[in-house]
Protein backbone atom coordinates (compact mmCIF):
# COMPACT_ATOMS: atom_id res chain seq x y z
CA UNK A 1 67.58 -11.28 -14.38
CA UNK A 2 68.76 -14.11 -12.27
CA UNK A 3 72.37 -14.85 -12.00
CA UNK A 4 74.83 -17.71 -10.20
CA UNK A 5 78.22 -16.24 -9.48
CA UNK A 6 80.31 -19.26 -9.37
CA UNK A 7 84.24 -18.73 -7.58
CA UNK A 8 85.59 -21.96 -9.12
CA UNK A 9 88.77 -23.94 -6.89
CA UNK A 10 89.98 -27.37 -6.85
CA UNK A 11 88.54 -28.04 -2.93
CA UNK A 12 86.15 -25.85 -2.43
CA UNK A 13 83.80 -24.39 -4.67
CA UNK A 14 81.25 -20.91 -3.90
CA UNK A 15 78.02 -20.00 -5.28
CA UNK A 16 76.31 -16.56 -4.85
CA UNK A 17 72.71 -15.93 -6.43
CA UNK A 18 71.69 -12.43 -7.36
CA UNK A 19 69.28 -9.90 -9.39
CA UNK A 20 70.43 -7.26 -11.60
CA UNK A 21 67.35 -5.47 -10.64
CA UNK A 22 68.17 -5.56 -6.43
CA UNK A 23 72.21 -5.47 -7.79
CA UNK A 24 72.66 -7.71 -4.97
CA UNK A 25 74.39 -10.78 -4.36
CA UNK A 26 74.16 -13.22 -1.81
CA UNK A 27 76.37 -16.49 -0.60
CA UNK A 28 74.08 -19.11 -1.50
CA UNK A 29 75.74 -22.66 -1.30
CA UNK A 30 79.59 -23.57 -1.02
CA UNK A 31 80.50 -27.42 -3.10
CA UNK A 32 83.21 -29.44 -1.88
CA UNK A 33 85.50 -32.25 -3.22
CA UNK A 34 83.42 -32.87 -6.07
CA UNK A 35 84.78 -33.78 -9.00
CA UNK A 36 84.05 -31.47 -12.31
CA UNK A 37 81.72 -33.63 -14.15
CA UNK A 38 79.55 -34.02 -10.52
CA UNK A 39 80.30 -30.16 -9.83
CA UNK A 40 78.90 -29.23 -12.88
CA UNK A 41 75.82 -30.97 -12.86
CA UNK A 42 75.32 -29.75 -9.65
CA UNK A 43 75.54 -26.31 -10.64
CA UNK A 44 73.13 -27.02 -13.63
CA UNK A 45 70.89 -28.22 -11.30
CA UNK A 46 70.91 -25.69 -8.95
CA UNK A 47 70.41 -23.39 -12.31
CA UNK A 48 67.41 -25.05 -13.02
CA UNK A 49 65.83 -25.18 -9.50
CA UNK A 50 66.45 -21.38 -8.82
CA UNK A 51 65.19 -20.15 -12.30
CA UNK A 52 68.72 -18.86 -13.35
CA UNK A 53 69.31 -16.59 -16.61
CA UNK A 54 72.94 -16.68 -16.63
CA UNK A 55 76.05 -18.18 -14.84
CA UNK A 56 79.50 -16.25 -13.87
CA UNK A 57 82.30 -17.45 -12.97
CA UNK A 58 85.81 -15.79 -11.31
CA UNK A 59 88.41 -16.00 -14.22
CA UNK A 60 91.40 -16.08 -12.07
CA UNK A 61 94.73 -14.11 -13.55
CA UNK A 62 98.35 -13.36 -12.22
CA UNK A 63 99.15 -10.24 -10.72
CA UNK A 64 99.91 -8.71 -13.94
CA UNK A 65 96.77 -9.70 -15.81
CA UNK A 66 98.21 -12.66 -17.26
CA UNK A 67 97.16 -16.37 -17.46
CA UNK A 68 97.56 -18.31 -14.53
CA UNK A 69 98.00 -22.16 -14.24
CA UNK A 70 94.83 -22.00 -12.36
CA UNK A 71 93.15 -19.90 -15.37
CA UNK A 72 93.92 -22.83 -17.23
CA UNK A 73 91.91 -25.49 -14.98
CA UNK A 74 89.11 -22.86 -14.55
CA UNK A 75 88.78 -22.75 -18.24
CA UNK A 76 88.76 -26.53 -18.55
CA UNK A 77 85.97 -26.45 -16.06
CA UNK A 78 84.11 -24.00 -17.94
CA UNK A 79 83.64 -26.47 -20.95
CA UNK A 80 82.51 -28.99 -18.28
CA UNK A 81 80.12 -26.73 -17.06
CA UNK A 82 78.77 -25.69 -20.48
CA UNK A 83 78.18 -29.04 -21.53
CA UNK A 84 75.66 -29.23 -18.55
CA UNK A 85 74.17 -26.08 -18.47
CA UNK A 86 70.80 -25.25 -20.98
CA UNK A 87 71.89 -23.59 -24.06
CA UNK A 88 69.69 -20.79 -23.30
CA UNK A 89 72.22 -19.59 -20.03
């Protein structure tokens, strides 16, 4: 299975492909100051182009486990990025 590993921020934002059979991941590409919408379709793209099975993305917490304001925009950017992706990922 082929997987994106996304590590979601407001400037800059990292993409990693890997294999569950290899369990390896790689830096693949690195988006920046692109607004959710555009990131997202990039990353639905890129999805699509690189024969990907299932996206991940960082789900950033406090210290103590709890939610963060920035868990908050990641998880808006999640439904962005759903709305792009194939239902099948």
């Amino acid at each position: 299975m082929r997987l994106i590993g996304v590590d979601y921020g407001l400037r800059r934002t990292g993409i990693a492909i890997g294999e569950t059979e290899t369990r390896l991941a790689l830096p693949f590409e690195m988006f920046e100051n692109l607004p959710d919408p555009q990131l997202a379709h990039a990353i639905a793209t890129l999805a699509r182009k690189e024969a990907i099975d299932s996206v991940v993305i960082g789900f950033p917490l406090n210290a103590a486990g709890s939610v963060s304001p920035q868990s908050k925009i990641t998880e808006r950017f999640i439904l962005t990025l759903r709305q792009h992706l194939d239902p099948a990922i």
